[in-house]
N, C-alpha and C. Protein backbone atom coordinates (compact mmCIF):
# COMPACT_ATOMS: atom_id res chain seq x y z
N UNK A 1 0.83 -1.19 0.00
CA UNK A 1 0.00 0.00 0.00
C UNK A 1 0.88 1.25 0.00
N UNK A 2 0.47 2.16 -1.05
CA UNK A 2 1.23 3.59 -0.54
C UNK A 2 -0.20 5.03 -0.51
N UNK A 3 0.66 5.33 0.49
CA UNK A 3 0.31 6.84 1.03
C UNK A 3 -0.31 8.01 0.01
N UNK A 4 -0.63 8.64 -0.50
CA UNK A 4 -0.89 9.74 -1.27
C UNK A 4 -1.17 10.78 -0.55
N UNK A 5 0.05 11.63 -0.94
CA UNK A 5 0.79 12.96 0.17
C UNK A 5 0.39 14.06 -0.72
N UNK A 6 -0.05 14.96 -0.39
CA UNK A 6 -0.01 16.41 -0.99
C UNK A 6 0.59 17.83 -0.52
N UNK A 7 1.48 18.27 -1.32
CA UNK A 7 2.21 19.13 -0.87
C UNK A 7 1.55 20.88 -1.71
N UNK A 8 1.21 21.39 -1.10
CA UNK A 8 0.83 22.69 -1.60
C UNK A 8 1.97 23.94 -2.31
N UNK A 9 1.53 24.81 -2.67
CA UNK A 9 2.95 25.26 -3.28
C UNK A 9 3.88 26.11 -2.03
N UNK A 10 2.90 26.72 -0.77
CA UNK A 10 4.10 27.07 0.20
C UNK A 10 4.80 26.11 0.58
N UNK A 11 4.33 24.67 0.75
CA UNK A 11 5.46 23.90 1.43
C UNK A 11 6.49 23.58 0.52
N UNK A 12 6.42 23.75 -0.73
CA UNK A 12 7.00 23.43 -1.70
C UNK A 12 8.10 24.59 -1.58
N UNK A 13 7.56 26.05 -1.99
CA UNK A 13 8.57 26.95 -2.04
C UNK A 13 9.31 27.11 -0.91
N UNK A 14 8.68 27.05 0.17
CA UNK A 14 9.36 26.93 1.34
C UNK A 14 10.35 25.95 1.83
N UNK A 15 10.37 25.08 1.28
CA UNK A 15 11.50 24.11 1.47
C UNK A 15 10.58 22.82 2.09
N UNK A 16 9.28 22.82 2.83
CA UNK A 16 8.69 22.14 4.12
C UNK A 16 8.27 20.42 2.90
N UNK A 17 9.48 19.80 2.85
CA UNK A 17 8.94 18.65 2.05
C UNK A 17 9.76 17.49 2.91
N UNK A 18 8.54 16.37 3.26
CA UNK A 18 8.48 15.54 4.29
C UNK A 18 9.60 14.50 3.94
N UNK A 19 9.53 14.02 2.79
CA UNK A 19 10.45 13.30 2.09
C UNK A 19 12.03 13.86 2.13
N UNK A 20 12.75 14.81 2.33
CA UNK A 20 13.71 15.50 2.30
C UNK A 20 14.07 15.62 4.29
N UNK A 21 13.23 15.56 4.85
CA UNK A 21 13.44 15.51 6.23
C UNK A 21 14.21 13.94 6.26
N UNK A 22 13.43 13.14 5.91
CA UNK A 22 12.94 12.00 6.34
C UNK A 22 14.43 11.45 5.84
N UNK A 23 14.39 11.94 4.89
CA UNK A 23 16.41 11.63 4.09
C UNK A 23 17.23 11.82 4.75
N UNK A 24 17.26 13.13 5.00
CA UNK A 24 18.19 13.83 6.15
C UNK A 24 18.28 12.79 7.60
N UNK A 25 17.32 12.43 7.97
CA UNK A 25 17.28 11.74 9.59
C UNK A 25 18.03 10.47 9.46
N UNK A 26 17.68 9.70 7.80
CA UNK A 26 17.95 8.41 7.70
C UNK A 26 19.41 8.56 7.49
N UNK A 27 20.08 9.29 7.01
CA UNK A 27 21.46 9.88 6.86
C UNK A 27 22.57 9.68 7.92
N UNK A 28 21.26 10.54 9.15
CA UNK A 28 22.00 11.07 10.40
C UNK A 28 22.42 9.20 11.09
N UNK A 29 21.34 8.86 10.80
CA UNK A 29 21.22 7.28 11.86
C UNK A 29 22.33 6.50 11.08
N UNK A 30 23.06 6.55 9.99
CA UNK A 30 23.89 5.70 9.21
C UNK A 30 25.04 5.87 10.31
N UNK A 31 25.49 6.20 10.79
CA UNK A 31 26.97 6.38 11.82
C UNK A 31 25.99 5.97 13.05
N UNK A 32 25.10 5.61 13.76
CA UNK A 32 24.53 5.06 15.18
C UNK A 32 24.53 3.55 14.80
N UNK A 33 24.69 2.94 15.88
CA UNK A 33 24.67 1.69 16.46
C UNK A 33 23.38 1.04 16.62
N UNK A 34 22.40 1.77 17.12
CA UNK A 34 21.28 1.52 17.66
C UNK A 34 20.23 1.36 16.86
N UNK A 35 20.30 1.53 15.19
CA UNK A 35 19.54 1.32 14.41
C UNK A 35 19.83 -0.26 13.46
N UNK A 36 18.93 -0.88 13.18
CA UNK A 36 18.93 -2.07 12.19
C UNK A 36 18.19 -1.98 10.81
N UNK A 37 18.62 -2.41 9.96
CA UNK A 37 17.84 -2.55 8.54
C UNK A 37 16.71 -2.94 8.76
N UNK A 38 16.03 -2.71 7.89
CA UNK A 38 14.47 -2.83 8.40
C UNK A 38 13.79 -2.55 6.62
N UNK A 39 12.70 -2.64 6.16
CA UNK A 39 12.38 -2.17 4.98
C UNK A 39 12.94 -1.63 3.95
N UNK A 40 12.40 -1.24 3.22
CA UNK A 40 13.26 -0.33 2.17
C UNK A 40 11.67 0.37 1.84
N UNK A 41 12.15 1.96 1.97
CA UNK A 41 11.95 2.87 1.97
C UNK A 41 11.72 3.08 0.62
N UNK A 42 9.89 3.71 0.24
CA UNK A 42 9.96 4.03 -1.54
C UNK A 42 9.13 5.17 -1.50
N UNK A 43 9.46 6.40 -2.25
CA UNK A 43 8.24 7.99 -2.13
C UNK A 43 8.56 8.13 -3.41
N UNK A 44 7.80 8.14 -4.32
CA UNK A 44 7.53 8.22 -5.77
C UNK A 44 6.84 9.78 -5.74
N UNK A 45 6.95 10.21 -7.36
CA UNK A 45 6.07 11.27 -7.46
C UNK A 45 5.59 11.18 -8.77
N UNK A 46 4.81 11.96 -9.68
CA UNK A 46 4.34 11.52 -10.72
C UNK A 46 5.23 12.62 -11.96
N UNK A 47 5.42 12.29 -12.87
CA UNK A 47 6.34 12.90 -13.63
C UNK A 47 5.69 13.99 -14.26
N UNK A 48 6.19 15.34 -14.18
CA UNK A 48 6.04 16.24 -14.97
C UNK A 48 5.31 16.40 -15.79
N UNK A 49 5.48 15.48 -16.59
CA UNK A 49 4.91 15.67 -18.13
C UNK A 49 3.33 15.28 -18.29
N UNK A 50 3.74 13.77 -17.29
CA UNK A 50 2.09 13.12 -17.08
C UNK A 50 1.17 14.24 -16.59
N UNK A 51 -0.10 13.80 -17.15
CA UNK A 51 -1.45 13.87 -16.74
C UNK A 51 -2.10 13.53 -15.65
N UNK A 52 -1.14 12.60 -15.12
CA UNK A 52 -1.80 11.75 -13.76
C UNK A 52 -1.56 13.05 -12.50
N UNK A 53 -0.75 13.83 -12.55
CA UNK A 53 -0.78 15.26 -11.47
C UNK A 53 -1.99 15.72 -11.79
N UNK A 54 -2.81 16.10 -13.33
CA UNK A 54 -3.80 16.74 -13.08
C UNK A 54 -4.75 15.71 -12.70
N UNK A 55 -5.08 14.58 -13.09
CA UNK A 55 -6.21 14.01 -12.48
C UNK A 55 -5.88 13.74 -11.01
N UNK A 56 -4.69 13.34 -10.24
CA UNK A 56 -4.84 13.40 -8.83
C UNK A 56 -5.21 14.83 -8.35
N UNK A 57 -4.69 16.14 -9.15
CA UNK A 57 -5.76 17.60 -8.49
C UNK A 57 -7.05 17.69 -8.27
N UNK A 58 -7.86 17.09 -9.20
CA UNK A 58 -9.04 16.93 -9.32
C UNK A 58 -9.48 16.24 -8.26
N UNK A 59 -9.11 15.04 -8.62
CA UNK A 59 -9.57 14.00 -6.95
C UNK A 59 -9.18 14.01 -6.08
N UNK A 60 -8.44 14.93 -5.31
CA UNK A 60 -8.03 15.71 -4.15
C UNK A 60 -8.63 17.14 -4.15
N UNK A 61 -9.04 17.46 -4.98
CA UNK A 61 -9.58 19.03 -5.18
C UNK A 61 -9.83 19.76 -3.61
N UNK A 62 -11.05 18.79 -3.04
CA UNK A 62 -12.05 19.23 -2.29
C UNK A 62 -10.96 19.32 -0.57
N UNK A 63 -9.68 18.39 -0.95
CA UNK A 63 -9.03 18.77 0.32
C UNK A 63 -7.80 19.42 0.57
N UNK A 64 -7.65 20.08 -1.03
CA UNK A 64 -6.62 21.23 -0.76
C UNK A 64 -6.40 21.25 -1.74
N UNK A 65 -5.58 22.72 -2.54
CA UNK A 65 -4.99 22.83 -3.49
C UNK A 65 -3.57 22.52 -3.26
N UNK A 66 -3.30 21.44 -4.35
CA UNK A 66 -1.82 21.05 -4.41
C UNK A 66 -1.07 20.57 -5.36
N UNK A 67 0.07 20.87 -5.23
CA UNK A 67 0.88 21.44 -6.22
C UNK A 67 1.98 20.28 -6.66
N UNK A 68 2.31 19.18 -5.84
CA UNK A 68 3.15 18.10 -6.04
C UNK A 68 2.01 17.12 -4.96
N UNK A 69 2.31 15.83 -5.64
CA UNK A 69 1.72 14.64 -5.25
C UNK A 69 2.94 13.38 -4.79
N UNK A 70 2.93 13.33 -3.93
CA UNK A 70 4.14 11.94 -3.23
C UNK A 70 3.19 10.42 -3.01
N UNK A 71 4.14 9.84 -3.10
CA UNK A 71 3.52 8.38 -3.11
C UNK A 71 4.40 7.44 -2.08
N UNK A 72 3.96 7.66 -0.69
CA UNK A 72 5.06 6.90 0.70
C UNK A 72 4.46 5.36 0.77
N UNK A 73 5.71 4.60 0.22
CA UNK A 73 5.26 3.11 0.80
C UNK A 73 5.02 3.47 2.23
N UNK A 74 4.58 2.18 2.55
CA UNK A 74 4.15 1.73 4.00
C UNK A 74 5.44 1.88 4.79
N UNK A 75 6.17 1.41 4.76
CA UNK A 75 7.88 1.83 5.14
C UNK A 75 8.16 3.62 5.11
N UNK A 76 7.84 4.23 4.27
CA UNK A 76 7.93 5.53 4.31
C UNK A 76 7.06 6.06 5.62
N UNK A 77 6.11 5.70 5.44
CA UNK A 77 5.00 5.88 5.85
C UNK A 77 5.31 6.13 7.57
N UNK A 78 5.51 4.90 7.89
CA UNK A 78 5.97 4.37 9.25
C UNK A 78 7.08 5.27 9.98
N UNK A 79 8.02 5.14 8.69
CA UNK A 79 9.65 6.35 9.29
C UNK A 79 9.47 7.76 9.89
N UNK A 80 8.12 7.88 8.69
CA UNK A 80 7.51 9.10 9.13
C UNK A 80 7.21 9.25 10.10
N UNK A 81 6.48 8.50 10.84
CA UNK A 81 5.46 8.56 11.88
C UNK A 81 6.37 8.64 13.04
N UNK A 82 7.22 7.53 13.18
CA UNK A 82 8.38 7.27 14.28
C UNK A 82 9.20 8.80 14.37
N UNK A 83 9.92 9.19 13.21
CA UNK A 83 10.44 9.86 13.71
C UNK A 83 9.87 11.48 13.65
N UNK A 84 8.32 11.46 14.11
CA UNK A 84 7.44 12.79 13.75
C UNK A 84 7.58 13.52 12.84
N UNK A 85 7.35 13.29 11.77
CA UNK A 85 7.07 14.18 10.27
C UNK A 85 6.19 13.42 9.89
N UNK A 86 5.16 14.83 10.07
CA UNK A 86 3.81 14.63 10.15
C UNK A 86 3.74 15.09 7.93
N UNK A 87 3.34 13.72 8.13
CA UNK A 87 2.29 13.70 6.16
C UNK A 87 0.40 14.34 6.36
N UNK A 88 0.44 14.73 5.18
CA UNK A 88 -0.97 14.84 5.32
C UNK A 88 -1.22 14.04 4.21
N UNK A 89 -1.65 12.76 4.52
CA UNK A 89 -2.33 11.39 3.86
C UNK A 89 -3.40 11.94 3.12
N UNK A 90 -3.98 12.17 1.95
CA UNK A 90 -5.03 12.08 1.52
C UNK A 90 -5.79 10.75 1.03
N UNK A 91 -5.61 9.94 0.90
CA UNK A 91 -5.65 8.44 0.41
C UNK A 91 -4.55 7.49 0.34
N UNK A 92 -5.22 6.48 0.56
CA UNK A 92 -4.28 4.89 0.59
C UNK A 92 -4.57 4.30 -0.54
N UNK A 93 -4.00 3.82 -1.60
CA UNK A 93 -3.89 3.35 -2.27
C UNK A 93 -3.24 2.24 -2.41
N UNK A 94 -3.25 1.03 -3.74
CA UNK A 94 -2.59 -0.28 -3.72
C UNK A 94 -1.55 0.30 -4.98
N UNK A 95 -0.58 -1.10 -4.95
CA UNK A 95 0.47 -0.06 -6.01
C UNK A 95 0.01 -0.51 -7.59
N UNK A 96 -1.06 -1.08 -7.59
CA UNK A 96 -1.70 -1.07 -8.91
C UNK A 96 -2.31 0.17 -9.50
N UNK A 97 -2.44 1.10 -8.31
CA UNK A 97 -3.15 2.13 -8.57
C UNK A 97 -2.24 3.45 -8.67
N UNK A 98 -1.05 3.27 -8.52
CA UNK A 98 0.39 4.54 -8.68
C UNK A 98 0.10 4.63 -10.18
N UNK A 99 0.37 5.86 -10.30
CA UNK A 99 0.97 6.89 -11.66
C UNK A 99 1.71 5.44 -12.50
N UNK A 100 1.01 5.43 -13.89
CA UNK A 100 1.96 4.78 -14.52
C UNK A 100 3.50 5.24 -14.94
N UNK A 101 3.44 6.70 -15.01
CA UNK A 101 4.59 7.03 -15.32
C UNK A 101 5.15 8.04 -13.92
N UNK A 102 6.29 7.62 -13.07
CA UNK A 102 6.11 7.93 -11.76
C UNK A 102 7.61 8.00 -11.87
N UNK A 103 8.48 8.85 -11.16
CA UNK A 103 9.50 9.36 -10.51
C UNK A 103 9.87 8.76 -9.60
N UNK A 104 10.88 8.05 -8.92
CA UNK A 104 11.36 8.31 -7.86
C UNK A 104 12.35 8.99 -7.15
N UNK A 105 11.50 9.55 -5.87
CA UNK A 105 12.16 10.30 -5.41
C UNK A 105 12.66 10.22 -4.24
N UNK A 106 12.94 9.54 -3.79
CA UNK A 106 13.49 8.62 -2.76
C UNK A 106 13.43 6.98 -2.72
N UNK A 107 14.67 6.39 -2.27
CA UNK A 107 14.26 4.59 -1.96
C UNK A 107 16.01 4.63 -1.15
N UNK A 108 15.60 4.12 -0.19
CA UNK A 108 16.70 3.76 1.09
C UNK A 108 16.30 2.87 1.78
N UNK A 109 17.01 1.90 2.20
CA UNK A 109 16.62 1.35 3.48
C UNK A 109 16.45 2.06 5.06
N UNK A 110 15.06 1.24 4.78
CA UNK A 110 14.79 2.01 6.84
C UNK A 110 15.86 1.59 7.62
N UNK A 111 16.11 2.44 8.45
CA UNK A 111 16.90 1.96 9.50
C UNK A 111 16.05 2.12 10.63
N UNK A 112 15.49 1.46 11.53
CA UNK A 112 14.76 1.28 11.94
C UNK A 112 15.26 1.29 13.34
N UNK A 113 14.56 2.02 14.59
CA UNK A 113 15.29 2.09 16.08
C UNK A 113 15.46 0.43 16.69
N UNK A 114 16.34 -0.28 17.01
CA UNK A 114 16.64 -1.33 17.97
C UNK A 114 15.77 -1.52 19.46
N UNK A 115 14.75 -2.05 19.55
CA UNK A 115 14.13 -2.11 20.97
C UNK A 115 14.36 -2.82 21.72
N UNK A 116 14.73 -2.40 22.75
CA UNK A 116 14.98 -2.86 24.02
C UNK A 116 14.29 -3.74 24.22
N UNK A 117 14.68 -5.22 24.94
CA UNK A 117 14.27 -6.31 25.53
C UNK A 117 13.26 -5.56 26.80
N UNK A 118 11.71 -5.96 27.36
CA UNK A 118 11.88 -5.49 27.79
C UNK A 118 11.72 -6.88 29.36
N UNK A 119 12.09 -5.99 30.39
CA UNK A 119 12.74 -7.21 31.39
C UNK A 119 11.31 -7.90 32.03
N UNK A 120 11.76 -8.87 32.44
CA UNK A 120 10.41 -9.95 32.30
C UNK A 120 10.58 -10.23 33.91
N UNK A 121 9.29 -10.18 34.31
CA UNK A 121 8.56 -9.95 35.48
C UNK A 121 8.64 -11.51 36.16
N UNK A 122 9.34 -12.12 37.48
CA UNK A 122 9.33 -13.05 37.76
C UNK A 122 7.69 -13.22 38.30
């Protein structure tokens, strides 16, 4: 399943793009100990040229005007959540249903936090 993210054009001009955080953090955790491989990380977008940006405007219309469309696997999705970068989800989708002609714009492996055992109660 992936995510369908909408980014408006201030977050856009402004720099505020969730996918670009989310890089940055996974970056930072490559030199820590405390993280393990975990998923692999996929945020697609739909290409330029396609049509599929204007028909996802349309069928998002009613919950914002927006200006770029992201596509967070479930792994994206999750990284997000853990490490608070907040998406605004407009729909879940299956990946039969992604942009035929689609960008990627990110794919990394999660590194995912290591959890503690936790101690067991005689």
């Amino acid at each position: 399943m992936f995510s369908v993210v909408g980014l408006t054009l201030d977050e856009v001009s402004s720099g505020s793009l969730p996918h670009v955080r989310l890089a940055k953090t996974l970056d930072n955790r490559m030199t820590k100990s405390n993280f393990r491989y975990a998923e692999k990380i996929l945020v697609y977008t739909t290409v330029e040229t396609d049509t599929q940006a204007l028909v996802a405007r349309t069928k998002y219309r009613e919950q914002g005007q927006f200006l770029v469309f992201l596509y967070f696997n479930d792994a994206a999705a999750e990284a997000c959540k853990e490490m608070g970068i907040v998406l605004r989800i407009l729909d879940r989708i299956d990946e039969s249903e992604l942009p035929s002609r689609r960008a990627v714009v990110m794919e990394r492996p999660y590194l995912a936090p290591i959890t503690k055992p936790t101690a067991s109660v005689p």
